[in-house]
PDB file of N, CA and C in Angstrom:
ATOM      1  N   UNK A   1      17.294 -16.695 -20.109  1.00  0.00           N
ATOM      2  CA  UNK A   1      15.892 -16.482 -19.830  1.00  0.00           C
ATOM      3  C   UNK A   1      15.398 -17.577 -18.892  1.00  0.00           C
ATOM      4  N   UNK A   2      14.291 -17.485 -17.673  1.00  0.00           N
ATOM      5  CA  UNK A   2      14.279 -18.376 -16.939  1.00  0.00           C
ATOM      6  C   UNK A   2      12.418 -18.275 -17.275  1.00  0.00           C
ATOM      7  N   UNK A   3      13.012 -20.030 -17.277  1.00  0.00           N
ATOM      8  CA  UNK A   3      11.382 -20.684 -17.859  1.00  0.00           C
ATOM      9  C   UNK A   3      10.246 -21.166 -16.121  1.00  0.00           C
ATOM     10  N   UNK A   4       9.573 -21.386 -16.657  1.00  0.00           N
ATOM     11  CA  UNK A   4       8.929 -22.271 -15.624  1.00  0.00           C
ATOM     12  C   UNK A   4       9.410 -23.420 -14.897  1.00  0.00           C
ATOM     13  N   UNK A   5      10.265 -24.144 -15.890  1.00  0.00           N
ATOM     14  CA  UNK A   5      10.831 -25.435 -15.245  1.00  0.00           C
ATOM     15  C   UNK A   5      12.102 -25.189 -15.102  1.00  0.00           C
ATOM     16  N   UNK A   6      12.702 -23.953 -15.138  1.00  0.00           N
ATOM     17  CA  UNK A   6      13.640 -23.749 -14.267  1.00  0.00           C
ATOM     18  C   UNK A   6      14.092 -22.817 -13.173  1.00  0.00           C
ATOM     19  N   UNK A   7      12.796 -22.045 -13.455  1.00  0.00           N
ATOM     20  CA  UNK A   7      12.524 -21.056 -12.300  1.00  0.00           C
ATOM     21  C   UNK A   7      12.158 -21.670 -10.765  1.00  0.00           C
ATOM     22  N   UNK A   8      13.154 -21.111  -9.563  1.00  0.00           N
ATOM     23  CA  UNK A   8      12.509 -21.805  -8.059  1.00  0.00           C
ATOM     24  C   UNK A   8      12.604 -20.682  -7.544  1.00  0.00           C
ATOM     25  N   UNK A   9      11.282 -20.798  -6.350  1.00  0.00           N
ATOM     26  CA  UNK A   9      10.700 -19.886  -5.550  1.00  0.00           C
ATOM     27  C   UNK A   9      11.126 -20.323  -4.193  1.00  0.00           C
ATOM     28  N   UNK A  10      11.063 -19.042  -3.208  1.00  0.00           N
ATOM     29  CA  UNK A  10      10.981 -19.523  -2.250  1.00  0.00           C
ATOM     30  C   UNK A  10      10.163 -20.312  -1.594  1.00  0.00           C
ATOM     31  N   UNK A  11       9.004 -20.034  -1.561  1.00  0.00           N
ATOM     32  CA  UNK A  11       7.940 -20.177  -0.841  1.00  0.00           C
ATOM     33  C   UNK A  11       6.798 -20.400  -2.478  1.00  0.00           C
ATOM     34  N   UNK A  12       5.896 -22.059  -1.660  1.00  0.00           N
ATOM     35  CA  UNK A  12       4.943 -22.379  -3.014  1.00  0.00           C
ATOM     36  C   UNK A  12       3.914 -21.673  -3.016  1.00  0.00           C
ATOM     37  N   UNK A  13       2.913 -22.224  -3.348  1.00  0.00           N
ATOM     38  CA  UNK A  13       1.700 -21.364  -4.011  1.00  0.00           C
ATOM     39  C   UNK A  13       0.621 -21.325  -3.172  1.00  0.00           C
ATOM     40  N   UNK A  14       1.033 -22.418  -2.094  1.00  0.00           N
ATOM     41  CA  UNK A  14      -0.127 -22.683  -0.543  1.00  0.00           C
ATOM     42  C   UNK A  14       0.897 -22.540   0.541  1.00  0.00           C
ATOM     43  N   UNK A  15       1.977 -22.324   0.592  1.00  0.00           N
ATOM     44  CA  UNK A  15       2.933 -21.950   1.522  1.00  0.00           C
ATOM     45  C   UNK A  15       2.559 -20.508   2.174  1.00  0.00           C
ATOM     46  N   UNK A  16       2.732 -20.441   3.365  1.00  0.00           N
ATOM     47  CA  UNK A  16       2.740 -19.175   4.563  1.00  0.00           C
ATOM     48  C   UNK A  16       3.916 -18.980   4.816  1.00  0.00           C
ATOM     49  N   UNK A  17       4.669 -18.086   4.840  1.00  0.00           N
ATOM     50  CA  UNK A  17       6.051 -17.993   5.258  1.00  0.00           C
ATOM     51  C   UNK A  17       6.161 -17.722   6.617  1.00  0.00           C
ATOM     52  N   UNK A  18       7.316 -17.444   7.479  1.00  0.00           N
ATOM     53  CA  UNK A  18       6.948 -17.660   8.647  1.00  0.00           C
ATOM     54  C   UNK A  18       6.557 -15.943   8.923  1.00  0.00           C
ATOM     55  N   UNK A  19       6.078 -15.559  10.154  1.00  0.00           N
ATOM     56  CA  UNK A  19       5.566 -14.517  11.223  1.00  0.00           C
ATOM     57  C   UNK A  19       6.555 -13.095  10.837  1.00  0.00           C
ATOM     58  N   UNK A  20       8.225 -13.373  11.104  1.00  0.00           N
ATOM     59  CA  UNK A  20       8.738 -12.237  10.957  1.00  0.00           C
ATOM     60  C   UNK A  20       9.054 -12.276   9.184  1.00  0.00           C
ATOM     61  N   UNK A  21       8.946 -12.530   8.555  1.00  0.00           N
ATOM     62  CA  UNK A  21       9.100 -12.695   7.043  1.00  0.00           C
ATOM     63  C   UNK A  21       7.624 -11.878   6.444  1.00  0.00           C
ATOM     64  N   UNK A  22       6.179 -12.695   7.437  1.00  0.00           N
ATOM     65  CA  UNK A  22       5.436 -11.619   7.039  1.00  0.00           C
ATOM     66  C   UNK A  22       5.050 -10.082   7.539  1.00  0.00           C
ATOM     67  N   UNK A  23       5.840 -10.230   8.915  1.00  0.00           N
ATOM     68  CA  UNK A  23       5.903  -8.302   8.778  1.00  0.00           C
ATOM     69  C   UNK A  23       6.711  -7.712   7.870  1.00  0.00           C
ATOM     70  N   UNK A  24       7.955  -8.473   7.709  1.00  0.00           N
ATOM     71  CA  UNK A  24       8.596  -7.206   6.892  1.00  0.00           C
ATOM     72  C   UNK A  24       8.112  -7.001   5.567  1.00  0.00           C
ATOM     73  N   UNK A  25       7.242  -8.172   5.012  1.00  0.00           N
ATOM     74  CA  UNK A  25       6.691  -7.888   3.360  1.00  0.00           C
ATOM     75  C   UNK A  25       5.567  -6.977   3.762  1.00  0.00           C
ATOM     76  N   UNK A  26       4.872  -6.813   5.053  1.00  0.00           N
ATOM     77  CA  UNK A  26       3.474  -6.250   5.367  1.00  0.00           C
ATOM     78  C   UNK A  26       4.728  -4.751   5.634  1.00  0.00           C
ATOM     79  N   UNK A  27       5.436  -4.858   6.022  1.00  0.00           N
ATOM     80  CA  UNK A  27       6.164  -3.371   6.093  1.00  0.00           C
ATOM     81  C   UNK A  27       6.941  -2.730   4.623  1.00  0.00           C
ATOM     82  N   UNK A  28       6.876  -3.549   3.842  1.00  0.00           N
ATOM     83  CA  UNK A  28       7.223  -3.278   2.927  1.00  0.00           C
ATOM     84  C   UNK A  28       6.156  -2.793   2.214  1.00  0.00           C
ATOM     85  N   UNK A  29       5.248  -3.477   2.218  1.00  0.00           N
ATOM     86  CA  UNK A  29       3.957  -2.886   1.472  1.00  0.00           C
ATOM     87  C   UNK A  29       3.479  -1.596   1.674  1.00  0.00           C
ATOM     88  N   UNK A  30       3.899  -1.547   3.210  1.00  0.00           N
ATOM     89  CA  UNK A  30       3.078   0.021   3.987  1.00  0.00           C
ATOM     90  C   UNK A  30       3.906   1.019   3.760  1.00  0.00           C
ATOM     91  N   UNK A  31       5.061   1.162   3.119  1.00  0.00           N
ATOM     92  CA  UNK A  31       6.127   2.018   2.863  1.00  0.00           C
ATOM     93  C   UNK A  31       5.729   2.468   1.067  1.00  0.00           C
ATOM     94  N   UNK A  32       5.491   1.362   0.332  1.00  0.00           N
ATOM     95  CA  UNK A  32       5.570   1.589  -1.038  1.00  0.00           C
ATOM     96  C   UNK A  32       4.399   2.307  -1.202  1.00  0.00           C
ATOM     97  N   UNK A  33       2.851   1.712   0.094  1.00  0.00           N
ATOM     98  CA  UNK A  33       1.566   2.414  -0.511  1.00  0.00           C
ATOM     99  C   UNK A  33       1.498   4.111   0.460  1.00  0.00           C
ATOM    100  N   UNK A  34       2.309   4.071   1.211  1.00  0.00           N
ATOM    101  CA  UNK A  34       2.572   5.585   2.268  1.00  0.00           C
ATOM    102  C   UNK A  34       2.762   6.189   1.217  1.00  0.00           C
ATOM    103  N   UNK A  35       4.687   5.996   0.471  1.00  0.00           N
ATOM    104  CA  UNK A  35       5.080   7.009  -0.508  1.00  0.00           C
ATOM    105  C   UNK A  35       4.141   7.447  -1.592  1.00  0.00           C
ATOM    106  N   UNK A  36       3.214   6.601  -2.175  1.00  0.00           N
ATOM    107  CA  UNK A  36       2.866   6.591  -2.988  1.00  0.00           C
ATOM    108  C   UNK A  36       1.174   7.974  -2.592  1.00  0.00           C
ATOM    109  N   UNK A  37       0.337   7.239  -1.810  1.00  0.00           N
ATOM    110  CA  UNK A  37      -0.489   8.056  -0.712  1.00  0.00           C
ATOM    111  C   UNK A  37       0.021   9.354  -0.984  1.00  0.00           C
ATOM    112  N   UNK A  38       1.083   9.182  -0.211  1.00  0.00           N
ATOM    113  CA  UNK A  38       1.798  10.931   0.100  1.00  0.00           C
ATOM    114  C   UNK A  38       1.565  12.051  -1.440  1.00  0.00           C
ATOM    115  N   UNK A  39       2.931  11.102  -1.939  1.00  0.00           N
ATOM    116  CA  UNK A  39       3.381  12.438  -3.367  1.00  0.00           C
ATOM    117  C   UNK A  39       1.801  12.671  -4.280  1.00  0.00           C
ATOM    118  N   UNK A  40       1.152  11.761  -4.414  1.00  0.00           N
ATOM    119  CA  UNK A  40       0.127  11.807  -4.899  1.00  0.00           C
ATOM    120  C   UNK A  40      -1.032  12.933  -4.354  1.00  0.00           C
ATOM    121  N   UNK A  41      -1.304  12.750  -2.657  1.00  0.00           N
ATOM    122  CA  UNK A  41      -1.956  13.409  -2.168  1.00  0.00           C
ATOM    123  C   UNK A  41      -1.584  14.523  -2.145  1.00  0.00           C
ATOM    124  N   UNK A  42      -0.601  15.004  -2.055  1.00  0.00           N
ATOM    125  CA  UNK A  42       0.099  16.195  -1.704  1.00  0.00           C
ATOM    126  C   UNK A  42       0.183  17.136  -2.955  1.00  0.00           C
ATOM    127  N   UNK A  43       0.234  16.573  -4.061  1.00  0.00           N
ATOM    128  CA  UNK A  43      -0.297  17.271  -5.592  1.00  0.00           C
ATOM    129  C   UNK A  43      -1.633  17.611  -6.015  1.00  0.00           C
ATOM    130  N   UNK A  44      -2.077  16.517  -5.354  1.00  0.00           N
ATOM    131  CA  UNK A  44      -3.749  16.776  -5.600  1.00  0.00           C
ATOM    132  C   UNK A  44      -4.277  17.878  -4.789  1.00  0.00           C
ATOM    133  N   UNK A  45      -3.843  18.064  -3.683  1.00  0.00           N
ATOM    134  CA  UNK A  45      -3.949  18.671  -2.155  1.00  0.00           C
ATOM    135  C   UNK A  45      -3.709  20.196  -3.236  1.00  0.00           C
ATOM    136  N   UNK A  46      -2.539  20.355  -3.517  1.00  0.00           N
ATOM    137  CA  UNK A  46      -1.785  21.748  -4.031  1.00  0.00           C
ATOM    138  C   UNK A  46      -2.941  22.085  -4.994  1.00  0.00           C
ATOM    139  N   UNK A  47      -3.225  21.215  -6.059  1.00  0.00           N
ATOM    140  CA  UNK A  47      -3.766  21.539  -7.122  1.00  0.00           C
ATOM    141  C   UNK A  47      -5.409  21.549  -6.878  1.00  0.00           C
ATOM    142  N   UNK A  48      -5.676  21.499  -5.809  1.00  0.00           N
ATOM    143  CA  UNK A  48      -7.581  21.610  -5.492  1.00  0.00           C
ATOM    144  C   UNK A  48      -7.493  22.943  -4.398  1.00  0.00           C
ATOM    145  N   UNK A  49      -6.805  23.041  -3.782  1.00  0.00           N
ATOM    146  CA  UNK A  49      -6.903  23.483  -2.480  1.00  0.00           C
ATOM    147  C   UNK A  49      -5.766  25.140  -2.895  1.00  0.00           C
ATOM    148  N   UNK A  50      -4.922  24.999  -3.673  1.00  0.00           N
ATOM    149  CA  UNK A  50      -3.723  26.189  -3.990  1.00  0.00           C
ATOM    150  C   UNK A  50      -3.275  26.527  -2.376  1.00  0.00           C
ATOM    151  N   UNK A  51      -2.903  27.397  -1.986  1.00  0.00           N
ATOM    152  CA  UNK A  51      -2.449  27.644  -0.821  1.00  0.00           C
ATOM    153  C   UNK A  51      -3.068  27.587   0.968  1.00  0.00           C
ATOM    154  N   UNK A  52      -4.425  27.377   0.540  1.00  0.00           N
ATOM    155  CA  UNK A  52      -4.897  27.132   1.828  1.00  0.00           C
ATOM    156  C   UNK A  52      -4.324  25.445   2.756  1.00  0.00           C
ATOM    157  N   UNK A  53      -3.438  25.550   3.702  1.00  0.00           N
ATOM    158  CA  UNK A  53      -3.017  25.070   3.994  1.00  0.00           C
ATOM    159  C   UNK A  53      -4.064  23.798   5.048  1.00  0.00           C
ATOM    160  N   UNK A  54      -5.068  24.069   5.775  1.00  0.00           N
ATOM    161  CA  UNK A  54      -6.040  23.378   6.234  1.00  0.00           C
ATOM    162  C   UNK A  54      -7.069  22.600   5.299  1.00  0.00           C
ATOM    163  N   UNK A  55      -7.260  23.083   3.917  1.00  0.00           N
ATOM    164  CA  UNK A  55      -7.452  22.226   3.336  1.00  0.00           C
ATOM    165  C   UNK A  55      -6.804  21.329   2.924  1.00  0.00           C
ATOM    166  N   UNK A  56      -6.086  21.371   2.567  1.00  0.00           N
ATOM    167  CA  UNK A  56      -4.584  20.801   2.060  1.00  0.00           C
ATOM    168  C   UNK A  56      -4.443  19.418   3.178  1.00  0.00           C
ATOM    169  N   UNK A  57      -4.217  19.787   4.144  1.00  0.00           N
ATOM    170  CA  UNK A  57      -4.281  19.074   4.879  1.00  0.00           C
ATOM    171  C   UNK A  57      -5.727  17.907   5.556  1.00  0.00           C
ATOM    172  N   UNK A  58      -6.475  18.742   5.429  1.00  0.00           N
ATOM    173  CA  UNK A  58      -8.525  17.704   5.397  1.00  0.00           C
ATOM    174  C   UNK A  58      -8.513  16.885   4.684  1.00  0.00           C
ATOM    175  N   UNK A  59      -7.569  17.324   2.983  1.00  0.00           N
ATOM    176  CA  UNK A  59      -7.801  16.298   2.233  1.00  0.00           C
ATOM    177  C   UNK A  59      -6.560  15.215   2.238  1.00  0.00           C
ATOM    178  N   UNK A  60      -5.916  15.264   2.834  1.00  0.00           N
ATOM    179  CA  UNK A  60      -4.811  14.534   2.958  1.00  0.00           C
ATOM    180  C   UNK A  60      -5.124  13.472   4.181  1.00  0.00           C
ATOM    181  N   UNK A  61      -5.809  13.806   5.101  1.00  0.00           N
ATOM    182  CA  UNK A  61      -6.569  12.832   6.021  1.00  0.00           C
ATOM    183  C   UNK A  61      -7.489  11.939   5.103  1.00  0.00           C
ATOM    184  N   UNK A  62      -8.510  12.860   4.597  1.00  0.00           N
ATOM    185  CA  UNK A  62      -9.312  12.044   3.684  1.00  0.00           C
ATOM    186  C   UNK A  62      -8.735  11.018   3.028  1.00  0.00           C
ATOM    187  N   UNK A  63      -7.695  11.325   2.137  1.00  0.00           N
ATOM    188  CA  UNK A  63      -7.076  10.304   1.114  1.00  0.00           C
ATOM    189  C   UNK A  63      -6.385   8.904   2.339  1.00  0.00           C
ATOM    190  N   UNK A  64      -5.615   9.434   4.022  1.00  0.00           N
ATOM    191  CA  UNK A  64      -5.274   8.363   4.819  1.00  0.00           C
ATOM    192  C   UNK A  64      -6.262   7.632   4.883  1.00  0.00           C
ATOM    193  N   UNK A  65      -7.150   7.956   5.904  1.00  0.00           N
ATOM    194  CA  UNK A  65      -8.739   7.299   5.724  1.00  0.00           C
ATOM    195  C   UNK A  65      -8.965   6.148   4.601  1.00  0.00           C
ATOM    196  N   UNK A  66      -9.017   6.921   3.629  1.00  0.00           N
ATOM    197  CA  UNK A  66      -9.868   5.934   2.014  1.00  0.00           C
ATOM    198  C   UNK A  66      -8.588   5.343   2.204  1.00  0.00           C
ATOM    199  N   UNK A  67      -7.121   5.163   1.919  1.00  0.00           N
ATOM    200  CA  UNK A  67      -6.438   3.845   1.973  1.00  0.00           C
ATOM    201  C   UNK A  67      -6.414   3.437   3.193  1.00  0.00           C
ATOM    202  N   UNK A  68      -6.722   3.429   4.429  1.00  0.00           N
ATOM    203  CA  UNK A  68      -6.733   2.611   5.431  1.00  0.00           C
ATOM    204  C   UNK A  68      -8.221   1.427   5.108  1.00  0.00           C
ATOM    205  N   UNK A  69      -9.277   2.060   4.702  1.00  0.00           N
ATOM    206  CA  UNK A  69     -10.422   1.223   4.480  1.00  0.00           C
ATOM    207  C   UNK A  69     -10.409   0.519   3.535  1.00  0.00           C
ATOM    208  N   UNK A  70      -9.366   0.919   2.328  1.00  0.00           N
ATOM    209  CA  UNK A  70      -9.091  -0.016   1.201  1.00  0.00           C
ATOM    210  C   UNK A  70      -8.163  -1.355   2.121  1.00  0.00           C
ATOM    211  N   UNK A  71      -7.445  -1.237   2.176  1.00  0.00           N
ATOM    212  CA  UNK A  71      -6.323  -1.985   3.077  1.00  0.00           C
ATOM    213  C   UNK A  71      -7.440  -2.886   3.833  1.00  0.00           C
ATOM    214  N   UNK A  72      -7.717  -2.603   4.719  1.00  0.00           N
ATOM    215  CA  UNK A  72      -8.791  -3.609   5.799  1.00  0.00           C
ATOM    216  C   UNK A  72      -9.609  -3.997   4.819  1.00  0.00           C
ATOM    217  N   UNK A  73     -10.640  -3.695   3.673  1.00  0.00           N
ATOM    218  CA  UNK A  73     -11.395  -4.910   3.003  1.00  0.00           C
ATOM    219  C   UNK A  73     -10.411  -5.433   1.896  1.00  0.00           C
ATOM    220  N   UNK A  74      -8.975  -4.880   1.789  1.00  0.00           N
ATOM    221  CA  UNK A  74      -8.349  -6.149   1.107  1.00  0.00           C
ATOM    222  C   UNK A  74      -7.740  -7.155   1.552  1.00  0.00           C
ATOM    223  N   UNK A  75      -7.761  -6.778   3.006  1.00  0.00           N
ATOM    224  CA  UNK A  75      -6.595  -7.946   4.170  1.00  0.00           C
ATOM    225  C   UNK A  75      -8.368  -8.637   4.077  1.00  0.00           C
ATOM    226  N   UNK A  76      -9.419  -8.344   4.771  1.00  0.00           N
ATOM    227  CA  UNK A  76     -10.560  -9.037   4.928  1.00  0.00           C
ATOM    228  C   UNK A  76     -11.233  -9.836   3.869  1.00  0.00           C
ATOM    229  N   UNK A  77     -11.584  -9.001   2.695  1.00  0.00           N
ATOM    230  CA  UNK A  77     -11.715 -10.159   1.439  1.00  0.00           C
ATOM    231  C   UNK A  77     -11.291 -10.510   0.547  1.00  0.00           C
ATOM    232  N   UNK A  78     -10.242  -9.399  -0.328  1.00  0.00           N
ATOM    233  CA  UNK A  78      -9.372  -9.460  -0.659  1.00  0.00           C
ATOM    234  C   UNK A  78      -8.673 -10.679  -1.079  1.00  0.00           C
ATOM    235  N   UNK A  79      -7.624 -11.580  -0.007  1.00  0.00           N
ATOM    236  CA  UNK A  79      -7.234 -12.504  -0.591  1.00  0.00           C
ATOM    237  C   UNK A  79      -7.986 -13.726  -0.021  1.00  0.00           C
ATOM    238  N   UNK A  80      -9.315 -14.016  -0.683  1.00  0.00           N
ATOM    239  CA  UNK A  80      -9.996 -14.991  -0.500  1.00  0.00           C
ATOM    240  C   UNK A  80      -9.618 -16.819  -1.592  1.00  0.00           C
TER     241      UNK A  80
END
């Protein structure tokens, strides 16, 4: 079992890692919250909308939209 005083991190608790280290965690992030976006939207989409395919799709913009604006006020205030 790993304790506190023997647990090591890469990077401390006021540490920035460098530039390409933070795209790929910022690309990592945008992959886990896409998949997630998607299967989600795409059920909700089926289950409001049943076969009309243009809705289906309005609301699937909608849901891009609302996480793009979540995203920008959490990069903006977020980690204050």
């Amino acid at each position: 079992m790993v304790t506190e005083e023997t647990a090591t991190f890469k990077y401390g608790l006021d540490d920035t890692p460098p530039p390409a280290a933070m795209a790929l965690y910022g690309l990592q992030w945008w992959i886990v919250c896409l998949a997630c976006s998607v299967n989600v939207g795409v059920v909700t989409a089926r289950l409001f909308y049943g076969g009309d395919v243009a809705g289906q799709m309005f609301y699937l913009q909608k849901t891009f939209a609302l996480m793009g604006l979540a995203g920008l006020a959490q990069i903006l205030a977020g980690h204050r």
